[in-house]
C-alpha atoms as a PDB file:
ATOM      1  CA  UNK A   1       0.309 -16.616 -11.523  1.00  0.00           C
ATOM      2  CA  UNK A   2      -0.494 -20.155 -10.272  1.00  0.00           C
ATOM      3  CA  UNK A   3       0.616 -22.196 -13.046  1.00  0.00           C
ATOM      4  CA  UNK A   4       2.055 -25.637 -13.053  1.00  0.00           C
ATOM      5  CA  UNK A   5       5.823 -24.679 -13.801  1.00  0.00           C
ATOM      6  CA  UNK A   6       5.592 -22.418 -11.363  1.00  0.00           C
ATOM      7  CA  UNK A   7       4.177 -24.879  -8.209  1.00  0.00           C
ATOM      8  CA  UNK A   8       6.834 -25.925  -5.834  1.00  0.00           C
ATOM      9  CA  UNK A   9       6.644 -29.128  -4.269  1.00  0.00           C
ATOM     10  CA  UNK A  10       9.222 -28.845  -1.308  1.00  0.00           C
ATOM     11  CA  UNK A  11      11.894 -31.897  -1.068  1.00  0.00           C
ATOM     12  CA  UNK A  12      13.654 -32.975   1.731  1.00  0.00           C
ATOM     13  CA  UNK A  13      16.857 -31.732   1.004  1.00  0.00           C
ATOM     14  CA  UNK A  14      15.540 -28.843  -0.792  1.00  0.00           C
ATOM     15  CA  UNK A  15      16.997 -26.231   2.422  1.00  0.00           C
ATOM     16  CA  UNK A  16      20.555 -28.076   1.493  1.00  0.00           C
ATOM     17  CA  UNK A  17      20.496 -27.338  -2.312  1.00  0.00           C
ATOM     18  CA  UNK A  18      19.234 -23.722  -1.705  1.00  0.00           C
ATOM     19  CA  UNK A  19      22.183 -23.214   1.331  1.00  0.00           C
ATOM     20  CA  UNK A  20      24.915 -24.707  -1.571  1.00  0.00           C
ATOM     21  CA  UNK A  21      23.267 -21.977  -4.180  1.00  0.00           C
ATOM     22  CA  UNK A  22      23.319 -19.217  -1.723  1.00  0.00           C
ATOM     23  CA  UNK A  23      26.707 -20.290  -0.205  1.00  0.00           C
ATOM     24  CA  UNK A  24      25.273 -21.048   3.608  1.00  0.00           C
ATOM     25  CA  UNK A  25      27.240 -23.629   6.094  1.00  0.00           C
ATOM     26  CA  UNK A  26      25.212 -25.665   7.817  1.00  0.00           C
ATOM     27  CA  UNK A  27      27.115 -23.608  10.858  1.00  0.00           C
ATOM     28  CA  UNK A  28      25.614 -20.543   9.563  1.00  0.00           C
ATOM     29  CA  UNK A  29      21.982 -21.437   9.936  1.00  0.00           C
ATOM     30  CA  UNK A  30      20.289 -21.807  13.866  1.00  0.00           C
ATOM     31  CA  UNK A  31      17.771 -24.676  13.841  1.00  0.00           C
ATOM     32  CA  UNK A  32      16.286 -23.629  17.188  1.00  0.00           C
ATOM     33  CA  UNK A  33      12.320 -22.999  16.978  1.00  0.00           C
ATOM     34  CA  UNK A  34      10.786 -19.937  18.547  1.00  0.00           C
ATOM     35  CA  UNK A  35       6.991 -19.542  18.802  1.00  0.00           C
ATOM     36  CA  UNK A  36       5.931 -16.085  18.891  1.00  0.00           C
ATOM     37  CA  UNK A  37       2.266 -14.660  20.215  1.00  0.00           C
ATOM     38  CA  UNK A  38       1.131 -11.883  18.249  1.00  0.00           C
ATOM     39  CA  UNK A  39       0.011  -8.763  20.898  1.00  0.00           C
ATOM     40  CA  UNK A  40      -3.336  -7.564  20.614  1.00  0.00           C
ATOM     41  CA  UNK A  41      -3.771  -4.564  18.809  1.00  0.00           C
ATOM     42  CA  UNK A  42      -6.118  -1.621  20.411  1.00  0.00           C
ATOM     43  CA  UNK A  43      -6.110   1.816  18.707  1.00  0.00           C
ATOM     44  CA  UNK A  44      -5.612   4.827  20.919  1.00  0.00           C
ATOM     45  CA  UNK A  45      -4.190   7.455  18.547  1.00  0.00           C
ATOM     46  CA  UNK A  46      -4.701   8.659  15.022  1.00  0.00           C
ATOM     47  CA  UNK A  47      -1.054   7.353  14.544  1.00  0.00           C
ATOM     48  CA  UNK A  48      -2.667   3.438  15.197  1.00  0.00           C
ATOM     49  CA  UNK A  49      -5.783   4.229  12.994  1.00  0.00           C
ATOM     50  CA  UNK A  50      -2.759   5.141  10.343  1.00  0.00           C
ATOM     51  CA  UNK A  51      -1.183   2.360  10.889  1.00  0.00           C
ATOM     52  CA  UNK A  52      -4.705  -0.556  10.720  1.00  0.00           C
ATOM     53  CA  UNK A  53      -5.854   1.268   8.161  1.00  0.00           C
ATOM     54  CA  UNK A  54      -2.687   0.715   5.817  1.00  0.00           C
ATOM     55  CA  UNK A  55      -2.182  -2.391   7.150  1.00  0.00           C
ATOM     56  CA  UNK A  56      -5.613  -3.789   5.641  1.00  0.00           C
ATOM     57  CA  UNK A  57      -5.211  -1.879   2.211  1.00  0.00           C
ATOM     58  CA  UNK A  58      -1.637  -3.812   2.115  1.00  0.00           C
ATOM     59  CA  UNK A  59      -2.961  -7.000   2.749  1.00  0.00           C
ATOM     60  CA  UNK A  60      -5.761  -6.358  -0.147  1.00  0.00           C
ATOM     61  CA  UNK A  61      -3.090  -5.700  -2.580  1.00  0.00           C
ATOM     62  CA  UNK A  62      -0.763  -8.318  -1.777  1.00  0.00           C
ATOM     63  CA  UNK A  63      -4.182 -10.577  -1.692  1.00  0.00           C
ATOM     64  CA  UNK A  64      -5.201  -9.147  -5.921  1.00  0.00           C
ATOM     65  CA  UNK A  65      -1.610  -9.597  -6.915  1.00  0.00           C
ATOM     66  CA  UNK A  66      -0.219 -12.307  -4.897  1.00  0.00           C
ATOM     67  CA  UNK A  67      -0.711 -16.049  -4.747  1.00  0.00           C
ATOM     68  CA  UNK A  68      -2.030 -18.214  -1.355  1.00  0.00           C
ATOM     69  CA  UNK A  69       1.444 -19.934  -0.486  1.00  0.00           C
ATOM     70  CA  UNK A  70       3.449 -21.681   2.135  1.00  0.00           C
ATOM     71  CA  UNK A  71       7.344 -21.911   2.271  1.00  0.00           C
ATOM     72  CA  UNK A  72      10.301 -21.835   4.141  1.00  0.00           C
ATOM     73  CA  UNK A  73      13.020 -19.355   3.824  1.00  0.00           C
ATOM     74  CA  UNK A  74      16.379 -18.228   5.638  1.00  0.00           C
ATOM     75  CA  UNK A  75      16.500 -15.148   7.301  1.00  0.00           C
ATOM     76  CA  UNK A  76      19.797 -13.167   8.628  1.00  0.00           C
ATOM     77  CA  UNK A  77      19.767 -12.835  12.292  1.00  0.00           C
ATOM     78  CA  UNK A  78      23.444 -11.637  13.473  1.00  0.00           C
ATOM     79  CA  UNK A  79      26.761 -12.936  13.014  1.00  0.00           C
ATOM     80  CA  UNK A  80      28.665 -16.339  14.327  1.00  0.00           C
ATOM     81  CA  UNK A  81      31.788 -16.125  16.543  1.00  0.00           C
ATOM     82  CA  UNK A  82      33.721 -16.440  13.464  1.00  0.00           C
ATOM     83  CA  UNK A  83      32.027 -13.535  11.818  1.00  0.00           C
ATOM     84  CA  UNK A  84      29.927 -14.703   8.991  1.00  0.00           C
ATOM     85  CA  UNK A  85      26.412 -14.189   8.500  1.00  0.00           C
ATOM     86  CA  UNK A  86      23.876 -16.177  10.674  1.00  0.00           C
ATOM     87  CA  UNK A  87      20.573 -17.413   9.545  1.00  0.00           C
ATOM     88  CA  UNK A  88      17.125 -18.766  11.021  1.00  0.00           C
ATOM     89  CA  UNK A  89      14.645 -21.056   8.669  1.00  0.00           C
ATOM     90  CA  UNK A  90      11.421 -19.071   8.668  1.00  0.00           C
ATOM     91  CA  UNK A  91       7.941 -20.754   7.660  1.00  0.00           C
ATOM     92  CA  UNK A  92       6.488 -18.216   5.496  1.00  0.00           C
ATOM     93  CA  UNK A  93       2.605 -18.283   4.119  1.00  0.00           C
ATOM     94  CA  UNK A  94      -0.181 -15.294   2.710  1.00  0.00           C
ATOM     95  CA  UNK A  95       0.023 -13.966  -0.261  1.00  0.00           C
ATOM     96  CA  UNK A  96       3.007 -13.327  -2.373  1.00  0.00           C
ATOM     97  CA  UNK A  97       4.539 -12.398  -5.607  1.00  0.00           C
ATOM     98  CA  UNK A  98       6.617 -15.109  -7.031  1.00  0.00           C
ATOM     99  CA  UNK A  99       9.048 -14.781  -9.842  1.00  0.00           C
ATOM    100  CA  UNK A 100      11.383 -17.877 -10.652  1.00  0.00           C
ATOM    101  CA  UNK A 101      14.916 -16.520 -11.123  1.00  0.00           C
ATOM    102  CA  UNK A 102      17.285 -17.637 -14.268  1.00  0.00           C
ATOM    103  CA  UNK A 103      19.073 -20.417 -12.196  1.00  0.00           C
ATOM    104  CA  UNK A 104      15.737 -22.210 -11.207  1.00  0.00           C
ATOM    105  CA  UNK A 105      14.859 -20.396  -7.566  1.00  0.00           C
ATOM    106  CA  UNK A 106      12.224 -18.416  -7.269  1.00  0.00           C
ATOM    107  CA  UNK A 107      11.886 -14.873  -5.481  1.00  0.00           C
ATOM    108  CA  UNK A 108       8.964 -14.381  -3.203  1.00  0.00           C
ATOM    109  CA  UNK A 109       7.845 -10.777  -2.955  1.00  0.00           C
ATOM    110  CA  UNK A 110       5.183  -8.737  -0.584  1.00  0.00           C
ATOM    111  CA  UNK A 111       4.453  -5.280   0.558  1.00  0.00           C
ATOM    112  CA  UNK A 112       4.984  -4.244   4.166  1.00  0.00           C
ATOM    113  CA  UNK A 113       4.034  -0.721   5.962  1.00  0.00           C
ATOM    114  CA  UNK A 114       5.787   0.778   8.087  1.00  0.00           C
ATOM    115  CA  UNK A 115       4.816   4.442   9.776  1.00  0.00           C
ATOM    116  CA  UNK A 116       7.190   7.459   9.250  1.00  0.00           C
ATOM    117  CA  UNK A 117       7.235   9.648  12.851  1.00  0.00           C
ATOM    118  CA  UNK A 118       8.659  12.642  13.632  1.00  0.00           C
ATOM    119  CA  UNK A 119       8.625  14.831  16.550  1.00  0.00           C
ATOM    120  CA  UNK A 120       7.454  18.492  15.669  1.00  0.00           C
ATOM    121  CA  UNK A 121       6.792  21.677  17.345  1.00  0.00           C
ATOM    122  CA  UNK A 122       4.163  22.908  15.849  1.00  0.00           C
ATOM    123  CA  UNK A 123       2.114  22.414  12.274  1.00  0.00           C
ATOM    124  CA  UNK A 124       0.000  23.911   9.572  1.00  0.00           C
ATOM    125  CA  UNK A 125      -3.141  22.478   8.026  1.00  0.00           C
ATOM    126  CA  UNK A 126      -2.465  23.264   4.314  1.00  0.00           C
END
């Protein structure tokens, strides 16, 4: 789904025009940068072999069905003092699903995992 109508060349003020559509203040939004280091995974329990093992079938599907992109998004992270909604700018990249939207954004889309747990007394094989 990498056709020409479909590339996005980011613009300066392109953040501005999306924060007007989706009706973010410029209060709203928390500029500060945090750099993250992932932890290194090691897999102890049948629950982590779960867990890799989804993870890299994921990644394969989002890989067949997605396109190689790079862009930046706001995510929610709390609430101002006055209340409202507060957002980070996130650099995004891998493979996604994109669909442009009727007004001219687009929606970028991607599978995650996550493990269901429960503690349990006993089981049966079936």
């Amino acid at each position: 789904m990498s056709s020409k109508e479909n590339t996005v060349n980011t613009k300066p003020n392109a953040n501005e025009a999306l924060m007007a559509k989706l009706g973010i203040k410029a209060s709203q939004v928390d500029q500060t940068k945090v750099n993250t280091t992932p932890k290194a995974k090691v897999i102890n329990s049948n629950a982590d072999k779960l867990k890799f093992n989804a993870k890299e079938k994921i990644a394969k599907v989002n890989q067949e069905t997605g396109t190689n992109v790079t862009f930046q998004c706001f995510e929610r992270n709390g609430k101002t003092k006055e209340g409202e909604p507060k957002f980070n700018i996130k650099n995004k990249s891998g493979f996604w699903t994109i669909d442009k939207t009727k007004d001219g954004l687009f929606i970028a889309s991607r599978v995650h995992y996550y493990t269901e747990t429960f503690t349990i007394a006993d089981y049966k094989e079936i």
